[in-house]
C-alpha atoms as a PDB file:
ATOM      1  CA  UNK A   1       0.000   0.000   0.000  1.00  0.00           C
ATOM      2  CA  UNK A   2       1.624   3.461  -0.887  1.00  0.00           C
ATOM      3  CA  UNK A   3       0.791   6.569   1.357  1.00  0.00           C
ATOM      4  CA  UNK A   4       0.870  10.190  -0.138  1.00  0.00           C
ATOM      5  CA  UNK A   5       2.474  12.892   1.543  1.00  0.00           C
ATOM      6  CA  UNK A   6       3.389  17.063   1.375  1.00  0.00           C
ATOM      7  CA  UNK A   7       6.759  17.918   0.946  1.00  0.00           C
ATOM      8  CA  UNK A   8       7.318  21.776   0.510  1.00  0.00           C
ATOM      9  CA  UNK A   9      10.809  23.284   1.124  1.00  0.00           C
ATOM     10  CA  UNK A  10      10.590  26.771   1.407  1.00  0.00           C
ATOM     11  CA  UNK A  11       8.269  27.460   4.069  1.00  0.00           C
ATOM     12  CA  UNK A  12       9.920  30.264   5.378  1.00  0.00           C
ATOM     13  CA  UNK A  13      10.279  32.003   1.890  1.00  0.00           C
ATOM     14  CA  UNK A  14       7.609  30.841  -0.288  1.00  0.00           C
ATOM     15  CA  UNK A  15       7.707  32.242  -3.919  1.00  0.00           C
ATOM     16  CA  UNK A  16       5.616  32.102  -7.483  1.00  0.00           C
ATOM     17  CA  UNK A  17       8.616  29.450  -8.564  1.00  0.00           C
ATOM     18  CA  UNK A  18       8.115  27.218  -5.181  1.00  0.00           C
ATOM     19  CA  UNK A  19       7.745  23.295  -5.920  1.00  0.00           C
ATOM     20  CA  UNK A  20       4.890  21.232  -3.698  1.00  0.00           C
ATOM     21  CA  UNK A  21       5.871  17.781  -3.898  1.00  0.00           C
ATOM     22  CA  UNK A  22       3.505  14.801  -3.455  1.00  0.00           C
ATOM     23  CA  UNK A  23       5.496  11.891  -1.954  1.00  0.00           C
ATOM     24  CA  UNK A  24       5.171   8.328  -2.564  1.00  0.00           C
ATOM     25  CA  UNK A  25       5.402   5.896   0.335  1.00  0.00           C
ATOM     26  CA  UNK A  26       5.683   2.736   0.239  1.00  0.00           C
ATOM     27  CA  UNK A  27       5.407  -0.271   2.657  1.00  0.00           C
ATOM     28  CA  UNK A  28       9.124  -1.940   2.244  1.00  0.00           C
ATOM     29  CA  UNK A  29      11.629  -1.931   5.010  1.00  0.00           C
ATOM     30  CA  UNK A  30      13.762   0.457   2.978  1.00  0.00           C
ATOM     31  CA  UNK A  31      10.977   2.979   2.190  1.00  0.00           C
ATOM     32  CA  UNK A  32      10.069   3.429   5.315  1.00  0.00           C
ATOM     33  CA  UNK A  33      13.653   3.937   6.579  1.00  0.00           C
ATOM     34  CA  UNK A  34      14.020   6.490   3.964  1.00  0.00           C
ATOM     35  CA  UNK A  35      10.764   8.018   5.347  1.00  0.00           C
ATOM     36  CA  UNK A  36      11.879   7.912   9.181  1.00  0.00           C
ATOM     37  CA  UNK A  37      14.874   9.985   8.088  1.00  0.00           C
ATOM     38  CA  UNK A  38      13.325  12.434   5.804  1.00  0.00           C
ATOM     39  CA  UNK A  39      10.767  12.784   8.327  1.00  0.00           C
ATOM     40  CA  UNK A  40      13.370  13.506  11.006  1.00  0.00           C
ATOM     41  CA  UNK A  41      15.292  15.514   8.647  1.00  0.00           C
ATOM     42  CA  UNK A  42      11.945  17.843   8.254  1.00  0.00           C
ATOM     43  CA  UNK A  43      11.646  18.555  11.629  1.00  0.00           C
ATOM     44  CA  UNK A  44      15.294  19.927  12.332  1.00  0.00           C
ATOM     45  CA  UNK A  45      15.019  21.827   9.529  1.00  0.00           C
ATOM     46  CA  UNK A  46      11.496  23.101   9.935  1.00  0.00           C
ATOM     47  CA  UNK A  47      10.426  22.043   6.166  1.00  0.00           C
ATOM     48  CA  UNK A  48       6.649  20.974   5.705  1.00  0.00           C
ATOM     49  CA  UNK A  49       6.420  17.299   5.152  1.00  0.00           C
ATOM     50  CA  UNK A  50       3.127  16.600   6.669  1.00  0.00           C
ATOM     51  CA  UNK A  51       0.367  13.508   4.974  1.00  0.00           C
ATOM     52  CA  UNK A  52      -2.256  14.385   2.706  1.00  0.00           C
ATOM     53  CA  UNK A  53      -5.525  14.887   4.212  1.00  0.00           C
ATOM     54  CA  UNK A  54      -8.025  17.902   4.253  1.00  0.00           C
ATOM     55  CA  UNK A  55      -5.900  20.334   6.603  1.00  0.00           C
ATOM     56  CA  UNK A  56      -2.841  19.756   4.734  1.00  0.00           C
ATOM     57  CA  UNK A  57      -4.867  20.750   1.662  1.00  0.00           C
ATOM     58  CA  UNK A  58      -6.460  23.667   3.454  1.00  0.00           C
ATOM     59  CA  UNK A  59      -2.742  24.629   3.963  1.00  0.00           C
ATOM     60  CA  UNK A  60      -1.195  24.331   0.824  1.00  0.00           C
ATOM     61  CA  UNK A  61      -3.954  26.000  -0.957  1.00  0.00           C
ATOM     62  CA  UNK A  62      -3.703  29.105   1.548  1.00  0.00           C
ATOM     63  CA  UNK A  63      -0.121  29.212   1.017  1.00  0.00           C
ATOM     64  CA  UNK A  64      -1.404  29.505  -2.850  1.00  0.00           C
ATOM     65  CA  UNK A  65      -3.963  32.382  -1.902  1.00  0.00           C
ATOM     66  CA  UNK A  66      -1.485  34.056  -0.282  1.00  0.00           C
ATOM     67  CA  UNK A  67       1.221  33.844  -3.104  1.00  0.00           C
ATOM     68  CA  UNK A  68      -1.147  34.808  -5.881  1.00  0.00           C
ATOM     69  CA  UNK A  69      -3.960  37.179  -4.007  1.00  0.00           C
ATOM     70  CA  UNK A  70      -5.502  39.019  -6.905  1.00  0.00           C
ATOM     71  CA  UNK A  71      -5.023  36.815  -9.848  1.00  0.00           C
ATOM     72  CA  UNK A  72      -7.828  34.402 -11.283  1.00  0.00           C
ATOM     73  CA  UNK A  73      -8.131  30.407  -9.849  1.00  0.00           C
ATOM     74  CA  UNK A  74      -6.505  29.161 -12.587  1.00  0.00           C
ATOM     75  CA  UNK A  75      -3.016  31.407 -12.456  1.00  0.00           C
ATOM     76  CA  UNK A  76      -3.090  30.520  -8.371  1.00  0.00           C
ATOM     77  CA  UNK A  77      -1.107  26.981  -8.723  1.00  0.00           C
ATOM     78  CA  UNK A  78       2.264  26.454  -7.467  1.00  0.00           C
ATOM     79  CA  UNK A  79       3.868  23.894  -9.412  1.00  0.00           C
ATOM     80  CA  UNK A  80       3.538  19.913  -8.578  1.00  0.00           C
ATOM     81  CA  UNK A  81       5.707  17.385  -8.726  1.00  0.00           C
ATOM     82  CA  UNK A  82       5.361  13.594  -7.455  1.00  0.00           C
ATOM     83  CA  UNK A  83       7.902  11.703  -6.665  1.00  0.00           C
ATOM     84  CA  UNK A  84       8.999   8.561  -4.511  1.00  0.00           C
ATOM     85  CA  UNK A  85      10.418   9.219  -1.315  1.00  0.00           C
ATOM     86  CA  UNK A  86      13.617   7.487  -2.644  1.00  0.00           C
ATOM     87  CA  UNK A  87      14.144  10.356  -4.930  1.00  0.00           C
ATOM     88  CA  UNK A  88      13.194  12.830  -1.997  1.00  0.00           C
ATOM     89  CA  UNK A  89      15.770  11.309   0.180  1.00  0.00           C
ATOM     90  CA  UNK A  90      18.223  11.436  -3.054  1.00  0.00           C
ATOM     91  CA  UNK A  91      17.572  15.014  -3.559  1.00  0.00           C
ATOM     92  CA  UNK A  92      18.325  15.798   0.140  1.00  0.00           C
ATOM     93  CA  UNK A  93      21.234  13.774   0.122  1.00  0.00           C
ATOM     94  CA  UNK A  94      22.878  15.546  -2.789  1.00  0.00           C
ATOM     95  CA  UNK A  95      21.092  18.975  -2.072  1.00  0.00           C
ATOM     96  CA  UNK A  96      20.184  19.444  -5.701  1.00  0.00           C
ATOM     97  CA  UNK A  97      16.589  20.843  -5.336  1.00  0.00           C
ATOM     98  CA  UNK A  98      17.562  23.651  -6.856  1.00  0.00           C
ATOM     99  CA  UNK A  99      18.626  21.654 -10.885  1.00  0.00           C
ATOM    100  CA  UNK A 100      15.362  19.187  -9.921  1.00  0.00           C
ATOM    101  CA  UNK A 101      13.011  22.364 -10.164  1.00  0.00           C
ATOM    102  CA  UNK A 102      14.625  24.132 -12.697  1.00  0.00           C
ATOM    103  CA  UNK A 103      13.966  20.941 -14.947  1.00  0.00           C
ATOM    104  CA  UNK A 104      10.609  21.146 -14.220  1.00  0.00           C
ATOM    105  CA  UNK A 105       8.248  21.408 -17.378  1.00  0.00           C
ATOM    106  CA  UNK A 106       4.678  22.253 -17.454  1.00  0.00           C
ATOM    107  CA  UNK A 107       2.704  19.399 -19.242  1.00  0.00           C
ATOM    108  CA  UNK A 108       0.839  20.045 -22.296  1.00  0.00           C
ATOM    109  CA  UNK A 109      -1.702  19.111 -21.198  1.00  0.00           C
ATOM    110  CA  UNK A 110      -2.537  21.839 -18.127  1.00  0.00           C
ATOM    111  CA  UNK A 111      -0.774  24.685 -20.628  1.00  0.00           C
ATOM    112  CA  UNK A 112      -3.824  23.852 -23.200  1.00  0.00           C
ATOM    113  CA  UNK A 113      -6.387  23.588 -20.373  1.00  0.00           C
ATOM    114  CA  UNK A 114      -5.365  27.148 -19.400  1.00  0.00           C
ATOM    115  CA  UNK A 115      -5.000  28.635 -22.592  1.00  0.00           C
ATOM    116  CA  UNK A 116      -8.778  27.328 -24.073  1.00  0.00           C
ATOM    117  CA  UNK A 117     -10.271  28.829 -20.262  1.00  0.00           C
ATOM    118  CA  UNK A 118      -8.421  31.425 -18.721  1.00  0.00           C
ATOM    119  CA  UNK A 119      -7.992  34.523 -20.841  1.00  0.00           C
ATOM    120  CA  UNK A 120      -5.289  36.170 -19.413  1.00  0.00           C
ATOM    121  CA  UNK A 121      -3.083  33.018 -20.526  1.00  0.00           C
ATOM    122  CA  UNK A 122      -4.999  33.517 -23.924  1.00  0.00           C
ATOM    123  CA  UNK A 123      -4.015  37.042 -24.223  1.00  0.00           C
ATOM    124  CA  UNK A 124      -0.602  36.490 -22.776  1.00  0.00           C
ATOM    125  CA  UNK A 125       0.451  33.537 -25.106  1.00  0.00           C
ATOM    126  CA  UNK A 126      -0.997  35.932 -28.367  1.00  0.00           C
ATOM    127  CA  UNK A 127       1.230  38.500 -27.540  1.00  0.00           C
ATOM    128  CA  UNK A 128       3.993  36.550 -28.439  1.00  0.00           C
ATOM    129  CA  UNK A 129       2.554  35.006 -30.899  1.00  0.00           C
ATOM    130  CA  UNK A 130       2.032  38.412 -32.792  1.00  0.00           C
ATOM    131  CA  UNK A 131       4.146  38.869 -36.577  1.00  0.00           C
ATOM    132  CA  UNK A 132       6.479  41.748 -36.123  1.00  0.00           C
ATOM    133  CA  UNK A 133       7.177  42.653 -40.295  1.00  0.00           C
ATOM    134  CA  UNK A 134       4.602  43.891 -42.171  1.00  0.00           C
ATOM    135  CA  UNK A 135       2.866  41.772 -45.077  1.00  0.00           C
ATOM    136  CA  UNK A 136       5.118  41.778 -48.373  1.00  0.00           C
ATOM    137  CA  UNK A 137       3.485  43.753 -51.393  1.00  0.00           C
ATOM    138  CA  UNK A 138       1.495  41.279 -54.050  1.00  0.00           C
ATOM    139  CA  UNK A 139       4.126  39.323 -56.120  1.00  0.00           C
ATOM    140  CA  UNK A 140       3.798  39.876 -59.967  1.00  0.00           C
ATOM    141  CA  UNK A 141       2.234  36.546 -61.868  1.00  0.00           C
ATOM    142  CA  UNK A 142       0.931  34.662 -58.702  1.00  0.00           C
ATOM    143  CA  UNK A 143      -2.835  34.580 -58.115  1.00  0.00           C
ATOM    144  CA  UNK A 144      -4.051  36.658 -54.819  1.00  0.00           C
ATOM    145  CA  UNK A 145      -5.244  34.131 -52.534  1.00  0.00           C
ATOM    146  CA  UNK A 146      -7.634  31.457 -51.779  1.00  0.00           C
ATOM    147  CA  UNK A 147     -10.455  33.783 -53.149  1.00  0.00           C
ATOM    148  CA  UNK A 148      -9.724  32.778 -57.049  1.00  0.00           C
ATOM    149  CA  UNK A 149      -9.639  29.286 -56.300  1.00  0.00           C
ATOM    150  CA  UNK A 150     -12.840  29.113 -54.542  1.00  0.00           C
ATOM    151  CA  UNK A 151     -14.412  30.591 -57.237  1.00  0.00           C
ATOM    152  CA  UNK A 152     -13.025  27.833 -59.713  1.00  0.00           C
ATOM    153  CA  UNK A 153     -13.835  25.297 -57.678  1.00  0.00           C
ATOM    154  CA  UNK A 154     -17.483  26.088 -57.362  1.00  0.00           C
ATOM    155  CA  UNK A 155     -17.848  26.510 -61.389  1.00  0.00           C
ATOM    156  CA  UNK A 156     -16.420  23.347 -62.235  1.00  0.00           C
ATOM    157  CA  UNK A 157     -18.709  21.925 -59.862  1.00  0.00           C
ATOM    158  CA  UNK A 158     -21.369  23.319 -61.020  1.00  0.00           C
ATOM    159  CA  UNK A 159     -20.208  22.299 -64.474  1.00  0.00           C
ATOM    160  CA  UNK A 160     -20.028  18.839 -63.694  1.00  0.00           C
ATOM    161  CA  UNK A 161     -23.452  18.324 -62.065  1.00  0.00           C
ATOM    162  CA  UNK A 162     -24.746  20.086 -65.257  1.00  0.00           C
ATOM    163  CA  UNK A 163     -23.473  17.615 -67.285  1.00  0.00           C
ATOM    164  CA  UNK A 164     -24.007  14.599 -65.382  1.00  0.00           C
ATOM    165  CA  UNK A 165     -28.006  15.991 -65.030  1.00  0.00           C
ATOM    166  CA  UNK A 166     -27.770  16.057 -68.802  1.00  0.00           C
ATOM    167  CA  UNK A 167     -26.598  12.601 -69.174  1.00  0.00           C
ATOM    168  CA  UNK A 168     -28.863  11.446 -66.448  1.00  0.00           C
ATOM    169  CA  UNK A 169     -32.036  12.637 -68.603  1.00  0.00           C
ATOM    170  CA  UNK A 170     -30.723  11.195 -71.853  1.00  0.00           C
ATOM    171  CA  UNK A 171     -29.827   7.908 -70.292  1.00  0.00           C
ATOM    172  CA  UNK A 172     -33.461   7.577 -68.377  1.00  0.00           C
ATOM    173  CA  UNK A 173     -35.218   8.344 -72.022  1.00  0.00           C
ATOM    174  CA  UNK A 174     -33.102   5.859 -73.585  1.00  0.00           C
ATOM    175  CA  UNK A 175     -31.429   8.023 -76.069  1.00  0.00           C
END
């Protein structure tokens, strides 16, 4: 049976860039070793690692309120990262929290959610997105767009069904 706790490390300095880590916990003699320590290793250092239930949720998301007070729900999320508590006790081990986070991606997946509902991400992302020349003039010899094609297309078709009505009569009468 795994158990899931909170690991945050800057409790004393939260910022916009801080990590919450969900922590895996397993049953086996080594994992909970590895637990015992990081759990001992929390308290001298005075780092959150508490399980998840409803007032560590409480406390993480007014940590969130008070990191992003004024901003819409879905700009208030610090960024998430699960992980076994073998890698936890790695990272502590070799203090390298610091290259972990900065590797740290946001999926696809939660950058499309935002961008399709919240429309500061919308507006944000279209800045960027903007062209900075302007247009090139016309080019000499080359039609002007999509317009002239669209316009062919729909009198050939017409020209066919014409023509295949016509053929359609003559072949019912027997001609």
């Amino acid at each position: 049976m795994v158990h899931y706790w909170y690991f945050f490390r800057e409790l004393n300095r939260p910022s916009v860039e801080s990590v919450v880590y969900y922590i895996k916990v397993g049953e086996s003699s080594r994992q909970q070793t590895k637990y015992a320590l990081v759990r001992e290793f929390c308290r001298d250092c005075g780092l959150y690692f508490e399980p998840i239930s409803r007032t560590s949720d409480e406390a993480i998301r007014n940590l969130e309120n008070s990191l992003f007070s004024g901003s819409n729900w879905f700009a208030r999320k610090l960024r998430r990262v699960t992980i076994s508590i073998d890698e936890l006790y790695e990272l502590i081990i070799d203090d390298s929290f610091v290259s972990f986070e900065k590797s740290l991606a946001e999926k696809k997946g939660y950058s499309y959610f935002r961008a399709m509902v919240d429309p500061s991400f919308f507006f944000a992302q279209n800045k960027l997105k903007k062209i900075k020349t302007p247009a090139s003039p016309s080019r000499k010899y080359l039609k002007y767009g999509k317009g002239a094609s669209v316009n062919s297309f729909l009198i050939n078709s017409v020209a066919v069904l014409i023509v295949w009505l016509i053929t359609a009569y003559f072949e019912s009468r027997g001609w």
